[in-house]
N, C-alpha and C. Protein backbone atom coordinates (compact mmCIF):
# COMPACT_ATOMS: atom_id res chain seq x y z
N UNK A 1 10.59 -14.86 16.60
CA UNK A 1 9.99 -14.08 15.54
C UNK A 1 8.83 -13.28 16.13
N UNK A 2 8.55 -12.15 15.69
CA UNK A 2 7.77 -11.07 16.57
C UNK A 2 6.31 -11.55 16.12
N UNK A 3 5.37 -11.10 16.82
CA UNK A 3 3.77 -11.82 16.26
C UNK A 3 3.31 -10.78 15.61
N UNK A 4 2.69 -11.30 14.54
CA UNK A 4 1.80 -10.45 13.64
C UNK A 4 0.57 -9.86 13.99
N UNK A 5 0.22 -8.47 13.77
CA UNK A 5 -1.27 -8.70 13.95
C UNK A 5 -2.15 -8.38 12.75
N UNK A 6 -3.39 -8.89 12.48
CA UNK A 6 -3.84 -8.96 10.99
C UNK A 6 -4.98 -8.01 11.53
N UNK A 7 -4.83 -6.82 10.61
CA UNK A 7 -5.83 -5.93 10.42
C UNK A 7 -6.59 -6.25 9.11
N UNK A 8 -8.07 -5.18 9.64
CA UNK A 8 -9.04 -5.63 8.82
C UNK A 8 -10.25 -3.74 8.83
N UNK A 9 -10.36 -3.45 7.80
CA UNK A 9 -11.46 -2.16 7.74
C UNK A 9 -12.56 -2.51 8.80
N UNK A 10 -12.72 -1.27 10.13
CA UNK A 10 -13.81 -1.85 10.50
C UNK A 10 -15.14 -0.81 9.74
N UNK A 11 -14.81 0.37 9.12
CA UNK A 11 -15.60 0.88 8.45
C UNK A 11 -15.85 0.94 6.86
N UNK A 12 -17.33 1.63 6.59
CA UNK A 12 -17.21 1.90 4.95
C UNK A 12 -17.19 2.87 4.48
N UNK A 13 -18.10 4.08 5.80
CA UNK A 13 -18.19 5.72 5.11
C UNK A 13 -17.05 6.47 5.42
N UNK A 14 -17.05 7.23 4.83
CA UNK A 14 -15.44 8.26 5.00
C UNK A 14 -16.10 9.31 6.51
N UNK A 15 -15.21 9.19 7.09
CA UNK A 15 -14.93 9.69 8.24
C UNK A 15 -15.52 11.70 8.04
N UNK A 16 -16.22 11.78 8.67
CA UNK A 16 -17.14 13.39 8.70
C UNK A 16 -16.20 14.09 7.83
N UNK A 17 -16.67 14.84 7.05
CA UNK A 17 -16.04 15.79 6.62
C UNK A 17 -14.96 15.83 5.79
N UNK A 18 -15.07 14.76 4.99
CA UNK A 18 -13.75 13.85 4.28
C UNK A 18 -15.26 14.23 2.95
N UNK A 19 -14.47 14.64 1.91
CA UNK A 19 -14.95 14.05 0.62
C UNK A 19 -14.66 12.97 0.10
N UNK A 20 -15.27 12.27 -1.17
CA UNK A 20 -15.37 10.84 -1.40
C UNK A 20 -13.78 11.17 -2.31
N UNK A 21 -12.53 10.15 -1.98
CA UNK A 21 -11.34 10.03 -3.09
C UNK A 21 -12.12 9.52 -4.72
N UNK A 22 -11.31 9.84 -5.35
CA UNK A 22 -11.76 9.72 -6.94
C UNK A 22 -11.10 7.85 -7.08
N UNK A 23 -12.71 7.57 -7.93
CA UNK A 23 -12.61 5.99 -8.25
C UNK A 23 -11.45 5.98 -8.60
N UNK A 24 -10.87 4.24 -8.40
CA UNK A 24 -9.34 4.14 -8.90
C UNK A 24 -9.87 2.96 -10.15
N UNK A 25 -9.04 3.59 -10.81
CA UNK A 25 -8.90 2.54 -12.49
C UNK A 25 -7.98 2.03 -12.38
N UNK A 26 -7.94 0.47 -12.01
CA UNK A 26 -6.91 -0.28 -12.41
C UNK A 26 -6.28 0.32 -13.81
N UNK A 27 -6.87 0.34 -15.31
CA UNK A 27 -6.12 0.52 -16.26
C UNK A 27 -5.28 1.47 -16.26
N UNK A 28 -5.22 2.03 -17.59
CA UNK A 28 -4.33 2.84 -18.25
C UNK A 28 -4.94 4.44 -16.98
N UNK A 29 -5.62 4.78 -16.66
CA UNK A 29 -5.70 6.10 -16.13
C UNK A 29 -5.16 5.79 -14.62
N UNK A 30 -4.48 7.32 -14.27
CA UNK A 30 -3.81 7.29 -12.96
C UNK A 30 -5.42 8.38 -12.03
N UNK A 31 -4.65 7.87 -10.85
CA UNK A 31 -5.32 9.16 -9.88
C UNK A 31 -4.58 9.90 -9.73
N UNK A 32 -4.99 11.72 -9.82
CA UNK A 32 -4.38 12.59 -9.90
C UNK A 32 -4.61 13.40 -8.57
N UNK A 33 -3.58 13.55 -7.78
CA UNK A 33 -3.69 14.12 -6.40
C UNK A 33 -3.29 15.47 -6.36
N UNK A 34 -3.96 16.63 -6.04
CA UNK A 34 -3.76 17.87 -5.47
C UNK A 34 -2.34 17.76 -4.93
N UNK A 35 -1.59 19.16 -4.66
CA UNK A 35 -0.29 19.23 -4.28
C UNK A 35 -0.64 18.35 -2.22
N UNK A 36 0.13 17.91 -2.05
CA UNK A 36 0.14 17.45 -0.68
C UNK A 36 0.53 18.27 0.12
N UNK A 37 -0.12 18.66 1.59
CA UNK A 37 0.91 19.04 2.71
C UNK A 37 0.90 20.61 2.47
N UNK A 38 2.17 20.93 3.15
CA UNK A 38 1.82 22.73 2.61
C UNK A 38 3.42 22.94 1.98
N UNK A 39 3.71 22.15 1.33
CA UNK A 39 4.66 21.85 0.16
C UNK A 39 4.61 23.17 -0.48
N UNK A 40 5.80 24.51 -0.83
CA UNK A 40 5.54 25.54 -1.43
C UNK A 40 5.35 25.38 -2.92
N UNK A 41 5.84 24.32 -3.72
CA UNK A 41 5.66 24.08 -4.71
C UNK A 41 4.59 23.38 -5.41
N UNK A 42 3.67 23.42 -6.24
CA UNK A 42 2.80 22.83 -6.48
C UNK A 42 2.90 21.49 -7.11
N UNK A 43 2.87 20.19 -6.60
CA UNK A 43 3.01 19.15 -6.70
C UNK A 43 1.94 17.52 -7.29
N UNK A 44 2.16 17.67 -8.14
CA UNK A 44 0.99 16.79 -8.50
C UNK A 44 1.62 15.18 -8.69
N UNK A 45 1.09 13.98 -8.14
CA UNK A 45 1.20 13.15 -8.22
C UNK A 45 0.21 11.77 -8.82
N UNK A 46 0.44 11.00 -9.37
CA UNK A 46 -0.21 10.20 -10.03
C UNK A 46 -0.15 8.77 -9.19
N UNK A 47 -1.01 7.62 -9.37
CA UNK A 47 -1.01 6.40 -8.49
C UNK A 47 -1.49 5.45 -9.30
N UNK A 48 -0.57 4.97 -9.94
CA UNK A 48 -0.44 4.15 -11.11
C UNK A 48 0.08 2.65 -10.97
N UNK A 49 0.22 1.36 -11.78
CA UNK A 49 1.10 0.65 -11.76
C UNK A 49 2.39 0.57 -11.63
N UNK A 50 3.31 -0.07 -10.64
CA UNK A 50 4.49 0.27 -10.73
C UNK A 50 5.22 0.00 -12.10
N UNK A 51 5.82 1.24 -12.93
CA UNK A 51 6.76 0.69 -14.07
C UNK A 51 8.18 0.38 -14.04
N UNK A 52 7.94 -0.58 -14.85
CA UNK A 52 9.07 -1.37 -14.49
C UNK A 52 11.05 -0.67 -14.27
N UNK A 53 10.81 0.56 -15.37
CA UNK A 53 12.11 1.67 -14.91
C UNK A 53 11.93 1.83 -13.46
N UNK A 54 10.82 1.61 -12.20
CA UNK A 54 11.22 2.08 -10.95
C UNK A 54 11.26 1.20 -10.27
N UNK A 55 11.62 -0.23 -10.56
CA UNK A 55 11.58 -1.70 -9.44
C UNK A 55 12.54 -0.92 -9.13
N UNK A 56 13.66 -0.95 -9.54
CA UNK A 56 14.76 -0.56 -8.10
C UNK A 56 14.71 0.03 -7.56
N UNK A 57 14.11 1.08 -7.79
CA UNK A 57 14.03 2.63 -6.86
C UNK A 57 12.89 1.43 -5.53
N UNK A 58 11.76 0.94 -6.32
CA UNK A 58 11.04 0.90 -5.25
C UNK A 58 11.51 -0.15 -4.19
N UNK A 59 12.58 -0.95 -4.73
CA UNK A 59 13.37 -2.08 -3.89
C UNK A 59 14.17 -1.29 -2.84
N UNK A 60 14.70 -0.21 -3.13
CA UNK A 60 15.22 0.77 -2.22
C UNK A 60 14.41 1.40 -1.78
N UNK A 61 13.36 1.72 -1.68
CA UNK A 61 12.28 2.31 -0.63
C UNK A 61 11.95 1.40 0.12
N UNK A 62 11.80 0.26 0.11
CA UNK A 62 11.29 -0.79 0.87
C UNK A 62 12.35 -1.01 1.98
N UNK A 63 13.76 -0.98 1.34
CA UNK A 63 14.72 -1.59 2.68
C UNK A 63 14.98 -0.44 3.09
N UNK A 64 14.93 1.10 2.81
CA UNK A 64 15.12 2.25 3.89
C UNK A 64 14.09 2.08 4.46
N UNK A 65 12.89 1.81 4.56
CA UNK A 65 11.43 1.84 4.66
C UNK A 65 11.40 0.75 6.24
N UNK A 66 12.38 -0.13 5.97
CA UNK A 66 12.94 -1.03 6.64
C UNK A 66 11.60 -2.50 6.51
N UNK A 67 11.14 -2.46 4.91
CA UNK A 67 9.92 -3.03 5.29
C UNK A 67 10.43 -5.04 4.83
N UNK A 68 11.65 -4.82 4.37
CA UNK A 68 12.94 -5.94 3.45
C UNK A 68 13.35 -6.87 4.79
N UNK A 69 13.22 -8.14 5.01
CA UNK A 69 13.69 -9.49 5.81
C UNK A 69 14.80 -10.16 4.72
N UNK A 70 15.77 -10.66 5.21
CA UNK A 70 16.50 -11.41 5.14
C UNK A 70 16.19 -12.57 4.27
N UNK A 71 15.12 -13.00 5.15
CA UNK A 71 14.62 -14.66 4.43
C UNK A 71 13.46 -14.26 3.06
N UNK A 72 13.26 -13.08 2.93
CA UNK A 72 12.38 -12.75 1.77
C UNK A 72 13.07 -11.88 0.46
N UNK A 73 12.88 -12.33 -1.00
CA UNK A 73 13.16 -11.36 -1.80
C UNK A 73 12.62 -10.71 -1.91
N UNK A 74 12.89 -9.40 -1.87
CA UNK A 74 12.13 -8.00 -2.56
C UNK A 74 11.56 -7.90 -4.05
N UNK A 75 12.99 -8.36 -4.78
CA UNK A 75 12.42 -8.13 -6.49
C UNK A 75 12.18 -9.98 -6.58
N UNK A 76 12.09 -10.63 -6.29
CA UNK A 76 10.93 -11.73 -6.56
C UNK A 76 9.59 -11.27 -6.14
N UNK A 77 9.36 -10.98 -4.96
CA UNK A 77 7.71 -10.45 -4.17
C UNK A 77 7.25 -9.32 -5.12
N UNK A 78 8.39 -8.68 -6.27
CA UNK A 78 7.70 -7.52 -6.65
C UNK A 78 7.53 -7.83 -8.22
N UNK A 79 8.32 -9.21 -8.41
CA UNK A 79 8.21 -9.28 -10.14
C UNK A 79 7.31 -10.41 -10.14
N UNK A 80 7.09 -10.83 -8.88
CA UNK A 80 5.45 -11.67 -8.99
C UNK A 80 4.39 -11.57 -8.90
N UNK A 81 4.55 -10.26 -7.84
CA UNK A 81 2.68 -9.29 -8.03
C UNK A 81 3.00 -8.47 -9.48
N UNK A 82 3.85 -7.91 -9.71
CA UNK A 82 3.91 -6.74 -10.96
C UNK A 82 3.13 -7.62 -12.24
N UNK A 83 3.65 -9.07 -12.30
CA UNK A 83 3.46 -9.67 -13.07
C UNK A 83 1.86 -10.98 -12.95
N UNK A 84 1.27 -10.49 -11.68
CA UNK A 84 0.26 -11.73 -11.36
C UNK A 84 -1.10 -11.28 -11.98
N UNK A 85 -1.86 -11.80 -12.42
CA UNK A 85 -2.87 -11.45 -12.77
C UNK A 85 -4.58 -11.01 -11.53
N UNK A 86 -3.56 -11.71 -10.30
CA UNK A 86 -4.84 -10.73 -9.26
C UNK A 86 -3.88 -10.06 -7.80
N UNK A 87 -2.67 -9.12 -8.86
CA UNK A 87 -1.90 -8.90 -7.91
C UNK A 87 -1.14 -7.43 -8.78
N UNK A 88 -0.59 -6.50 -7.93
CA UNK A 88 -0.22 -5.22 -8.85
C UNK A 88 0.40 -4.81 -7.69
N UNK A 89 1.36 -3.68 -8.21
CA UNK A 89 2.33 -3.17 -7.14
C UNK A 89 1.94 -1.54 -7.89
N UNK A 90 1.38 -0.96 -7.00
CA UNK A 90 1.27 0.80 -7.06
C UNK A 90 2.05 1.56 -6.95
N UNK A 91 2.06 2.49 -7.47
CA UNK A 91 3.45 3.24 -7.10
C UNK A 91 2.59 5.03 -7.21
N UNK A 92 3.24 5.95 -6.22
CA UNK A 92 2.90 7.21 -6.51
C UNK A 92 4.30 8.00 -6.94
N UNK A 93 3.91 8.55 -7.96
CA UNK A 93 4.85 9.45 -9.11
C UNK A 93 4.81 10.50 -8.78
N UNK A 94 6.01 11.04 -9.01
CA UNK A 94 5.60 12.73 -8.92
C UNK A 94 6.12 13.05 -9.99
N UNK A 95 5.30 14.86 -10.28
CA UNK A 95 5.25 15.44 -11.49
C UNK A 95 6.89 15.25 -12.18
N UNK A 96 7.90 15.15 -11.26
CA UNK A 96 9.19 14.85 -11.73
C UNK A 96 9.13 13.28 -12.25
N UNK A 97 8.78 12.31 -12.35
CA UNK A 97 8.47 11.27 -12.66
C UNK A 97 9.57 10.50 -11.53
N UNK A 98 9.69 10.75 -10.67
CA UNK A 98 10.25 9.88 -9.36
C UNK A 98 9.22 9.41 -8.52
N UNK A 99 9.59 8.03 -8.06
CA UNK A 99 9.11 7.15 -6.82
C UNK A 99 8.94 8.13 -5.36
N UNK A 100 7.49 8.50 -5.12
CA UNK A 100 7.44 8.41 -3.66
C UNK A 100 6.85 7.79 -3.05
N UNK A 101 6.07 6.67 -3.49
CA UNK A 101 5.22 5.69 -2.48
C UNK A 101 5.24 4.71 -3.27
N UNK A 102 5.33 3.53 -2.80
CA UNK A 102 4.70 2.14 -3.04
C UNK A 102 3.46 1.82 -2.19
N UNK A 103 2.77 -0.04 -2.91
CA UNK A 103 1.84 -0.36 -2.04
C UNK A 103 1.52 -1.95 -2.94
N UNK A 104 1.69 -2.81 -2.90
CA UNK A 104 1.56 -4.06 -3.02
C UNK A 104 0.32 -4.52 -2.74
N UNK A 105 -0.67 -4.65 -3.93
CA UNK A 105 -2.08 -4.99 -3.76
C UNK A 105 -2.62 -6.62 -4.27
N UNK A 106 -3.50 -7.75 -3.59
CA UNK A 106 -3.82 -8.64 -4.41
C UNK A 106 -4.69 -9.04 -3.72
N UNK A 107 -5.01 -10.45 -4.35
CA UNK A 107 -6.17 -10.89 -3.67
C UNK A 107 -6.39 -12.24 -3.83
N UNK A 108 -7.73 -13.00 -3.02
CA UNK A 108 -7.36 -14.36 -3.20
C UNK A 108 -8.77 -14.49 -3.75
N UNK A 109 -9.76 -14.24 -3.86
CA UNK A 109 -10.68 -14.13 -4.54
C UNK A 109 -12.14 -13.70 -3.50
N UNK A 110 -11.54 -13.61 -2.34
CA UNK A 110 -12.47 -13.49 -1.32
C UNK A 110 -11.83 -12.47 -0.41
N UNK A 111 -10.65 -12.18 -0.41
CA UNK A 111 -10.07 -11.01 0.65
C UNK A 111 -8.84 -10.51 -0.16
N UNK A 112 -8.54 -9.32 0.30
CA UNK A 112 -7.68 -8.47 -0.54
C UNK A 112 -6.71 -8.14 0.37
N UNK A 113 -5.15 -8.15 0.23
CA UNK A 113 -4.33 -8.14 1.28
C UNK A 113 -3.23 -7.11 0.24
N UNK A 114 -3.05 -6.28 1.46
CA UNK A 114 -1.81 -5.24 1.45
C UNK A 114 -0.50 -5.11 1.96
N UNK A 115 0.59 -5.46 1.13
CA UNK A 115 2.17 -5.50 1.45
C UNK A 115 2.72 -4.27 0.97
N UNK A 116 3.70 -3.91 1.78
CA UNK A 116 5.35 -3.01 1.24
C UNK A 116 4.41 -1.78 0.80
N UNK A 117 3.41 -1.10 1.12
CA UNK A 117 2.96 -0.02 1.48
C UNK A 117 4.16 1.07 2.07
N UNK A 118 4.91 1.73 1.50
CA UNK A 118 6.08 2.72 1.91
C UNK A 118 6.41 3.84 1.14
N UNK A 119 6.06 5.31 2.06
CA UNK A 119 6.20 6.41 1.46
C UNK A 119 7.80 6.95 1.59
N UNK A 120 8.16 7.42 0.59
CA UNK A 120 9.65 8.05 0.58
C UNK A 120 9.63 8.54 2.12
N UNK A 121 10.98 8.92 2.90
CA UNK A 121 11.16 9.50 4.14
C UNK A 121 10.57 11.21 4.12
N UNK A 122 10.97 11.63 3.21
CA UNK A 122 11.04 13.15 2.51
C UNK A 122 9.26 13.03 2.37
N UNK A 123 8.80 12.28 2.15
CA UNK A 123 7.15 12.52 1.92
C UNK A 123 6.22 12.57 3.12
N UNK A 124 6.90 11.77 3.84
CA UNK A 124 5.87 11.19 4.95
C UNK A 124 4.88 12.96 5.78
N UNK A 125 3.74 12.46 6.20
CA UNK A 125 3.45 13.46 7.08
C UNK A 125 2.30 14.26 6.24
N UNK A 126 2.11 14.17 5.19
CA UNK A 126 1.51 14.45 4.08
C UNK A 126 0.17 14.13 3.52
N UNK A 127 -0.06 12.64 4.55
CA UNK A 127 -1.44 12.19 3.45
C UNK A 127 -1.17 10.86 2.02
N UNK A 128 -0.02 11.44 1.97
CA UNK A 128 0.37 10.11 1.21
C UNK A 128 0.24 8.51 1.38
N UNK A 129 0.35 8.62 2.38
CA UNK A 129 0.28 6.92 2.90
C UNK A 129 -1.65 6.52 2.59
N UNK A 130 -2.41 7.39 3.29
CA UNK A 130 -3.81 7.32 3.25
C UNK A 130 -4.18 7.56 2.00
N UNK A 131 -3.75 7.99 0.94
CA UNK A 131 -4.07 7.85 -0.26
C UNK A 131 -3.82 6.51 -1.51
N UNK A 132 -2.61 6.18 -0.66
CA UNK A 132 -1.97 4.74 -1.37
C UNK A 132 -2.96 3.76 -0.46
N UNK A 133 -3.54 3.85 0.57
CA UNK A 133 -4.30 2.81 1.08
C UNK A 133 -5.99 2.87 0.45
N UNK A 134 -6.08 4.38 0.32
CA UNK A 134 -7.35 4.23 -1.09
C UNK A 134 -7.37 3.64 -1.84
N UNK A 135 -6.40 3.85 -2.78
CA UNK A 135 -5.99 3.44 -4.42
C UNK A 135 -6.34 2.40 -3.79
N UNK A 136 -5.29 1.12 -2.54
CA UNK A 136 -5.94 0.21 -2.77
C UNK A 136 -6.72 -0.71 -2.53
N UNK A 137 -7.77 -0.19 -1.75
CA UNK A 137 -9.05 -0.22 -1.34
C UNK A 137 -9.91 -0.19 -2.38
N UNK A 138 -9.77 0.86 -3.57
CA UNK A 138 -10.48 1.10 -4.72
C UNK A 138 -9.95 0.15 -6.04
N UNK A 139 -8.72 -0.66 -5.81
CA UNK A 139 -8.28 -1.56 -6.56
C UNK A 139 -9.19 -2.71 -6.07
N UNK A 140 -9.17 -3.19 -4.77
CA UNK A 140 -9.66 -4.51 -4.68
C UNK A 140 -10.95 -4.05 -4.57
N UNK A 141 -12.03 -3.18 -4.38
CA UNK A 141 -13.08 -3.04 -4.85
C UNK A 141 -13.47 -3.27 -5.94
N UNK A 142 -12.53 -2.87 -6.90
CA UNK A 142 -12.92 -2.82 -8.45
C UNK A 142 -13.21 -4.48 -8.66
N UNK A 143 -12.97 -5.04 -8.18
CA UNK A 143 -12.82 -6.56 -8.42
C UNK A 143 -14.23 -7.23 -7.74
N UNK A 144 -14.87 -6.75 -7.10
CA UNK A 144 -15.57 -7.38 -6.37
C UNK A 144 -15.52 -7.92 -5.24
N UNK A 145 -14.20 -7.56 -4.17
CA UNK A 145 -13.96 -8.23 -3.58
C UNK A 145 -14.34 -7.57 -1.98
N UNK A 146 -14.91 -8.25 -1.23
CA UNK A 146 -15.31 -7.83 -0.25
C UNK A 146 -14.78 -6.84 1.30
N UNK A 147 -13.54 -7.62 1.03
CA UNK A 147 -12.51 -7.35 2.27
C UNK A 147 -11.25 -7.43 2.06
N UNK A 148 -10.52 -6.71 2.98
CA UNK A 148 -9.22 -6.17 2.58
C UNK A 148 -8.44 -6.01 4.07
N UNK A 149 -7.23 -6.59 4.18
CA UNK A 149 -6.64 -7.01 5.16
C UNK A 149 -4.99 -7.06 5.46
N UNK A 150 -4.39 -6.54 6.05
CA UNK A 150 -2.75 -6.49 5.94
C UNK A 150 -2.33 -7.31 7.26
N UNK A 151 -0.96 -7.06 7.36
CA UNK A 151 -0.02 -7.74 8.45
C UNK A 151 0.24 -6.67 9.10
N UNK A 152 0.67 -6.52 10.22
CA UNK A 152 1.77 -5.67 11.14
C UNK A 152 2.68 -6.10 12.36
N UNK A 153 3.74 -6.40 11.80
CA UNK A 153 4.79 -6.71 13.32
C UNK A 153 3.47 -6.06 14.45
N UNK A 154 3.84 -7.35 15.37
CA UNK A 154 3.06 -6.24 16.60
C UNK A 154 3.73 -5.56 17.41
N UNK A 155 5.17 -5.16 17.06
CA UNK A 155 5.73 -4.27 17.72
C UNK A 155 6.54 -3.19 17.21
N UNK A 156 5.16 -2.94 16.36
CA UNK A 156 5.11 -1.82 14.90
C UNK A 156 4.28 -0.81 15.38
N UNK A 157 4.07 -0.57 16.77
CA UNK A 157 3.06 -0.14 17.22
C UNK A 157 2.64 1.50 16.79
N UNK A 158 3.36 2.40 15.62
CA UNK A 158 3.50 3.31 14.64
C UNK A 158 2.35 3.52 14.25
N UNK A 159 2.92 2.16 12.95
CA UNK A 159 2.24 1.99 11.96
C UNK A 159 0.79 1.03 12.34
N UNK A 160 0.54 0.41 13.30
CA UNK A 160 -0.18 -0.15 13.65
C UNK A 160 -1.45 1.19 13.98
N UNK A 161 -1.63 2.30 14.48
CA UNK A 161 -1.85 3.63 15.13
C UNK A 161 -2.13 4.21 13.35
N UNK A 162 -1.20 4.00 12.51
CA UNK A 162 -1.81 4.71 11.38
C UNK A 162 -2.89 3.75 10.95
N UNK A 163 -2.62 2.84 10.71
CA UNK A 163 -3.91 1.80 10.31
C UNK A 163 -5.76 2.13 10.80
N UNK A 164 -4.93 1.89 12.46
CA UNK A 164 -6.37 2.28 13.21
C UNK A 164 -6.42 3.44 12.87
N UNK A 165 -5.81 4.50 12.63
CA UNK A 165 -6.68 5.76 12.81
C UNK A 165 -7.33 5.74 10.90
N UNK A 166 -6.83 4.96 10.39
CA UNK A 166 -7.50 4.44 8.63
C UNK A 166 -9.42 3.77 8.70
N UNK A 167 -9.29 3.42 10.07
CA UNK A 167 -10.48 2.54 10.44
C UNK A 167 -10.01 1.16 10.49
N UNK A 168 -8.76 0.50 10.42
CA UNK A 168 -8.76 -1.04 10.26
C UNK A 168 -8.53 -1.31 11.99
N UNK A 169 -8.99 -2.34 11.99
CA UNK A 169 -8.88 -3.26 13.89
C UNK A 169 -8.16 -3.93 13.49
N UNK A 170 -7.88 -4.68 14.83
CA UNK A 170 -7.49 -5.65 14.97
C UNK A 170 -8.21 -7.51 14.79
N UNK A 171 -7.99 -8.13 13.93
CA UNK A 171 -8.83 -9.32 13.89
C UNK A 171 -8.97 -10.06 14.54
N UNK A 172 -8.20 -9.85 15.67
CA UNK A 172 -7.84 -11.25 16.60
C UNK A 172 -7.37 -12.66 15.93
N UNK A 173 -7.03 -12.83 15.12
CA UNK A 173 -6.11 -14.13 14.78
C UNK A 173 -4.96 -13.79 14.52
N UNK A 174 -4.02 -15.37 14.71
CA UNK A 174 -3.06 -15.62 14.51
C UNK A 174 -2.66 -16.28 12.79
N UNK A 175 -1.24 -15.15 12.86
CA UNK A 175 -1.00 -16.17 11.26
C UNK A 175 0.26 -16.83 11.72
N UNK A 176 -0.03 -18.22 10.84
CA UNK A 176 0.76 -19.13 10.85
C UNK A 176 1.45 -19.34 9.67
N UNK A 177 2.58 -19.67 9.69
CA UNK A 177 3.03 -19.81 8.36
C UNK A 177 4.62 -20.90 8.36
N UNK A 178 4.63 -21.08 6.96
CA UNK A 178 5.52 -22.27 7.06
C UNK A 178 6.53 -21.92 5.60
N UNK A 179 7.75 -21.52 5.36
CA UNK A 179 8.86 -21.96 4.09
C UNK A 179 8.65 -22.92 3.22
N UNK A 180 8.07 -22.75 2.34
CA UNK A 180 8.07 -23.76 1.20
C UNK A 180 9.53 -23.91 0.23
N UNK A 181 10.26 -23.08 0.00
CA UNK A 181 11.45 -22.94 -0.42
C UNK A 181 12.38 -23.24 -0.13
N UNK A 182 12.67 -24.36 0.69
CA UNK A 182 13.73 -24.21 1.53
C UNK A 182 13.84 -24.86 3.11
C-alpha cells in the first residue's frame, strides 16, 4: 500500500497580490465566483452543500477523478459526511446547475481534514480546485477550528505540488490505520 503524506497550511496571509476570497457561509448562502479561466462564456458558479440530486454525478467524479479504492464506499463516505453534523460535502455548480467540483469537509473538534476534493476534467486549469480548498478552509474556520489537514498518496506527486503551491507542507508523520468493518 503506497504511504501517505499528511499535509498541513504552513501559512495564514494570502499570498502578495491575491485579494481576500469572500467569507464562506456554511448555511443557506452560496459563494458566488466570477467566470473562471478565459472561458468565452460568462460563467458563474456557486459552492454550496452537495444536493442530494448530484450524489451520483459526484460519485462519478470521484472514480474518473480516480480518487474511489476498492476497499472504500463512495456513497457511504458521502451519505455520512452529507449527513454528519461536523462533516459536509461541497460541491461547485454551474450556472447550468451541473457538478464541477467536489470537496469533502469535517472535523474532529481540533483539526479539520479534507477528502475527494475533485474538479470535473473539462474544468481543471482554472482556479477551481483553489477555490474549493477556500470554501473549505472558510468552512472549518467558521467553526472555530484551528487547523486543517488532508492525505496524499505519496506518489501523487501532482497533486501533492498543487497543495504546496496552496501553502500546505508536509507534516512529517505517518498515518496508521486499521479496518474496522471487516
Amino acid at each position: 500500500m503506497p504511504k501517505s503524506r499528511w499535509l498541513a497550511p504552513t501559512w495564514t496571509a494570502l499570498p502578495s497580490g491575491s485579494s481576500p476570497p469572500p467569507s464562506f457561509d456554511p448555511g443557506p448562502a452560496v459563494h458566488r465566483m466570477p467566470r473562471l479561466g478565459t472561458m468565452s462564456t460568462l460563467r458563474r458558479v456557486r459552492i454550496e452543500p452537495l444536493p442530494e440530486r448530484l450524489f451520483d454525478a459526484a460519485i462519478r467524479l470521484w472514480q474518473d477523478s480516480g480518487l474511489t479504492r476498492p476497499w472504500n464506499d463512495p456513497e457511504a463516505d458521502l451519505r455520512r459526511a452529507a449527513g454528519g453534523s461536523s462533516s459536509c460535502v461541497l460541491a461547485a455548480i454551474g450556472d447550468d446547475d451541473g457538478l464541477l467540483a467536489t470537496a469533502m469537509v469535517g472535523h474532529d473538534g481540533h483539526r479539520g481534514w479534507v477528502y475527494y476534493l475533485a474538479v470535473d476534467a473539462a474544468q481543471r486549469g482554472r482556479g477551481l480546485g483553489r477555490q474549493m480548498m477556500q470554501a473549505c478552509e472558510d468552512w472549518v474556520r467558521s467553526r472555530g477550528i484551528p487547523k486543517i489537514q488532508l492525505m496524499v498518496r505519496a506518489t501523487n506527486r501532482g497533486t501533492i505540488g498543487f497543495y504546496e503551491h496552496l501553502g500546505y507542507a508536509d507534516s512529517e508523520v505517518v498515518v496508521l490505520g486499521r479496518r474496522l468493518d471487516g
